[in-house]
Protein backbone atom coordinates (compact mmCIF):
# COMPACT_ATOMS: atom_id res chain seq x y z
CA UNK A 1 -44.47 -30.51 25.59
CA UNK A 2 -47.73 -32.06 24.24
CA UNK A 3 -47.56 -36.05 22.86
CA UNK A 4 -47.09 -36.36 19.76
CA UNK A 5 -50.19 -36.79 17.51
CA UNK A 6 -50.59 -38.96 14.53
CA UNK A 7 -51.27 -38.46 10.97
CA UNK A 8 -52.18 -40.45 7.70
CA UNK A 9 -50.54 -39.01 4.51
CA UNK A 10 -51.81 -40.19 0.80
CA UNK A 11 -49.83 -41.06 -1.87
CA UNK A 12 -50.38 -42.82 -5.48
CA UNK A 13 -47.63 -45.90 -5.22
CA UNK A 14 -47.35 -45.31 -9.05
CA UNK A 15 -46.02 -41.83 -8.50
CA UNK A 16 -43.90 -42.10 -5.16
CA UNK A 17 -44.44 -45.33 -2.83
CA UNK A 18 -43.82 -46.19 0.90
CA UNK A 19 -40.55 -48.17 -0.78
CA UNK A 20 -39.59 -44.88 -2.69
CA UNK A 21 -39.56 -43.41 0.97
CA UNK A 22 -37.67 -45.99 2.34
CA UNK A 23 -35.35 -46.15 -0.63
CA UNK A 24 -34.74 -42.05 -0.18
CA UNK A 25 -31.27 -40.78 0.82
CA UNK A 26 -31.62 -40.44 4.38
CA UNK A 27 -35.17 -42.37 4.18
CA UNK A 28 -36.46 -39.03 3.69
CA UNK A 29 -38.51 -36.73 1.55
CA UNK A 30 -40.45 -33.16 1.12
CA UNK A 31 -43.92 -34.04 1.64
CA UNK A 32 -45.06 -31.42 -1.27
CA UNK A 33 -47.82 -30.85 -3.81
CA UNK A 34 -50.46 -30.45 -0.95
CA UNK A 35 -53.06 -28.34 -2.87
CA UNK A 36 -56.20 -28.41 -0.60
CA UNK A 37 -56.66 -25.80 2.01
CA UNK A 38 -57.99 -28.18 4.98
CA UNK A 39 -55.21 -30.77 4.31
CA UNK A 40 -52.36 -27.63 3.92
CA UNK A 41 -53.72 -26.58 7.32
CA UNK A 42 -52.99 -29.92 8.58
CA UNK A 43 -49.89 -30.47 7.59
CA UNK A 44 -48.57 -26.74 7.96
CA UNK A 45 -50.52 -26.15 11.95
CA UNK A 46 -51.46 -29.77 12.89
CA UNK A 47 -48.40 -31.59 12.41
CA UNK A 48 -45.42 -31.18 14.62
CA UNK A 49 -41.90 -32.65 14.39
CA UNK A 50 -41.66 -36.25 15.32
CA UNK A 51 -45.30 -37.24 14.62
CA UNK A 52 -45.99 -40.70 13.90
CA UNK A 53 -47.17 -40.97 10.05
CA UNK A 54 -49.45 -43.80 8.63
CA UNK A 55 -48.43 -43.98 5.08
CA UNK A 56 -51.38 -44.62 2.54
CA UNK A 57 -50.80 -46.19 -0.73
CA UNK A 58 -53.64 -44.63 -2.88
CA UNK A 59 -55.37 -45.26 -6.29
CA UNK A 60 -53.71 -48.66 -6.07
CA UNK A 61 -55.07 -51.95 -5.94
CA UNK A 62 -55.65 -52.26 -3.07
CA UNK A 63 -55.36 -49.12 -2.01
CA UNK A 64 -53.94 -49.19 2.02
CA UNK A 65 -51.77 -48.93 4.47
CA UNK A 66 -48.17 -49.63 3.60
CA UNK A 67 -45.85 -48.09 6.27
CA UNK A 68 -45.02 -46.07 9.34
CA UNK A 69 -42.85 -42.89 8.59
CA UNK A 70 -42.70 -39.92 11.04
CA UNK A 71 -42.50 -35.93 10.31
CA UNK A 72 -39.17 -34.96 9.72
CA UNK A 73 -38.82 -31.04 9.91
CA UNK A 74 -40.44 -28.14 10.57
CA UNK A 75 -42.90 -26.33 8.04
CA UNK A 76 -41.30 -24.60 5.18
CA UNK A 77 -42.52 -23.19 1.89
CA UNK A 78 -43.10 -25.67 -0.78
CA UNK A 79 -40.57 -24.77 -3.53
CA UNK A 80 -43.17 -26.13 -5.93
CA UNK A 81 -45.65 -23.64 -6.10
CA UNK A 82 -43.12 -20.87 -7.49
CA UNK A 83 -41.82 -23.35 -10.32
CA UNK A 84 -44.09 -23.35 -12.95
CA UNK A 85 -42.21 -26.36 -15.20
CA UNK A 86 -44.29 -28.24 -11.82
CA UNK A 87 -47.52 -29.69 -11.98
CA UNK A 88 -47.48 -28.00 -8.67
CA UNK A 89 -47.20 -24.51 -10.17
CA UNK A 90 -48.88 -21.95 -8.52
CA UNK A 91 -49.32 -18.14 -9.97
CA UNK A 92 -50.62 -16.70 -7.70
CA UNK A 93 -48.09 -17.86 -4.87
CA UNK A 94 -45.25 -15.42 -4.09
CA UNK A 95 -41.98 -15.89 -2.35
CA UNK A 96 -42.79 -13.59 0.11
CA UNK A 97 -45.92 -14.74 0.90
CA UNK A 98 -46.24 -18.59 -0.11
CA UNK A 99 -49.32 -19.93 0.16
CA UNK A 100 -48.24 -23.71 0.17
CA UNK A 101 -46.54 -25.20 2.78
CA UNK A 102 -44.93 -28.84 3.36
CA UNK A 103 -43.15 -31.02 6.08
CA UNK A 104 -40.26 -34.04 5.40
CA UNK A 105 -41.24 -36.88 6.28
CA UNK A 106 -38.93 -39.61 7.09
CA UNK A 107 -39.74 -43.98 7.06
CA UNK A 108 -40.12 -45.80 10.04
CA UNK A 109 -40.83 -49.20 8.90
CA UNK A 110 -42.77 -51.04 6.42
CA UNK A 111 -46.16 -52.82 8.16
CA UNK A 112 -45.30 -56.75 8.60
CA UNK A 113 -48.85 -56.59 6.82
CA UNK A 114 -49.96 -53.96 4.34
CA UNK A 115 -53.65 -53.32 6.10
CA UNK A 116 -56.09 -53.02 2.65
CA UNK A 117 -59.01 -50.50 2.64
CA UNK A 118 -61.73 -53.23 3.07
CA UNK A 119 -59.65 -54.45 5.55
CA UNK A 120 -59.31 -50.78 7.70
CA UNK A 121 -62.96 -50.45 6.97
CA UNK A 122 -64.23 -53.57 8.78
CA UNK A 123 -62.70 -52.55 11.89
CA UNK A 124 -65.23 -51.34 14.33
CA UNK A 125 -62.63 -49.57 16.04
CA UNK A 126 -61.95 -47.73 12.71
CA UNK A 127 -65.45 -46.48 12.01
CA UNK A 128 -65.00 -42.87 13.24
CA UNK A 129 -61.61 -42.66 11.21
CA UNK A 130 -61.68 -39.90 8.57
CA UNK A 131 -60.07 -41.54 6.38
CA UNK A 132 -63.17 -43.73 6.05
CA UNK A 133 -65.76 -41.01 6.34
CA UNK A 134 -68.10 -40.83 3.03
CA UNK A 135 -66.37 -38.24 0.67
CA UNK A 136 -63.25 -38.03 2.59
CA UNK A 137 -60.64 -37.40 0.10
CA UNK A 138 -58.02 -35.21 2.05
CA UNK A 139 -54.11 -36.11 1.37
CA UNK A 140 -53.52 -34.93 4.56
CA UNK A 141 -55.81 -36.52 7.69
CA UNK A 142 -55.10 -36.23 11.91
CA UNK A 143 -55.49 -40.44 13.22
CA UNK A 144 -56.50 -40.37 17.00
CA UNK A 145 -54.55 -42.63 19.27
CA UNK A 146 -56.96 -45.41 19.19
CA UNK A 147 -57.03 -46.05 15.51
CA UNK A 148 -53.33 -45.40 15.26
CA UNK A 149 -52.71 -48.36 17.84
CA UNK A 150 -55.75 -50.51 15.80
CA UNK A 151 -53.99 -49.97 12.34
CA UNK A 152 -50.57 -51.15 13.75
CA UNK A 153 -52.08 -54.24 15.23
CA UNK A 154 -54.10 -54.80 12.16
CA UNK A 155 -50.34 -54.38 10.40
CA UNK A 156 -48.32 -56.49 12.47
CA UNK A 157 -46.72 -54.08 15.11
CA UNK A 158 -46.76 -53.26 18.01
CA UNK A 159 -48.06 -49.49 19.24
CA UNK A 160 -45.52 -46.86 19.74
């Protein structure tokens, strides 16, 4: 069984926060409205159950990292994309063949220290993470090992 891998997920704290997460029934939620191709393949061939999840507060000020969460389930359709009262709405998706997909994802634990942007980007060890890379603007992102580890120091944990 290969390790798990580890992921950082976007979201706008004014629409759905790291403390909406936590404050979920069961901690937990469908990680939908993924409407970019690269980031849908992420999240629908990349991710696997378990994976550890940096959770990114986004458009916010300041925009960062606010919490650990993990991937909850398997890939499944996102029910979204067939509803059209959704801002998700999708007419060209079918049932039978959906072209949306999404994951739960489930809270960990909130950082002992949200890690800012400016902060993430003044790590050396950080410089490679795409995240950071110039016009990087996926919802969806893989985090290597080594800048997994580096954001949970820079947050106040300890790697897992």
């Amino acid at each position: 069984m290969p390790a798990p891998r580890h992921w950082l997920v976007k979201s706008e704290p004014d629409f759905f926060s790291f403390a909406d997460l936590m404050a979920a029934p069961g901690r937990r939620t469908m990680w939908d409205g993924v409407r970019n191709h690269q980031a849908k393949l992420f999240l629908r061939d990349g991710m696997s159950l378990g994976d550890g999840v940096l959770f990114y507060h986004s458009n916010a000020e300041p925009p960062g990292v606010a919490g650990l969460a993990r991937v909850a389930s398997e890939t499944y359709a996102d029910p979204t994309q067939f509803d059209p009262a959704s801002p998700y709405f999708d007419p060209k998706a079918k049932p039978e063949a959906p072209t949306w997909f999404l994951r739960d994802i489930e809270a960990v634990e909130a950082l002992a220290t949200f890690v800012p942007l400016a902060t993430l980007k003044s790590s050396t060890k950080l410089s490679g993470m795409l995240l950071l890379q110039k016009g990087s603007r996926l919802s969806v992102t893989p985090v290597t090992a080594p800048e997994w580890r580096e954001v949970l120091r820079l947050g106040g944990l300890k790697a897992r």
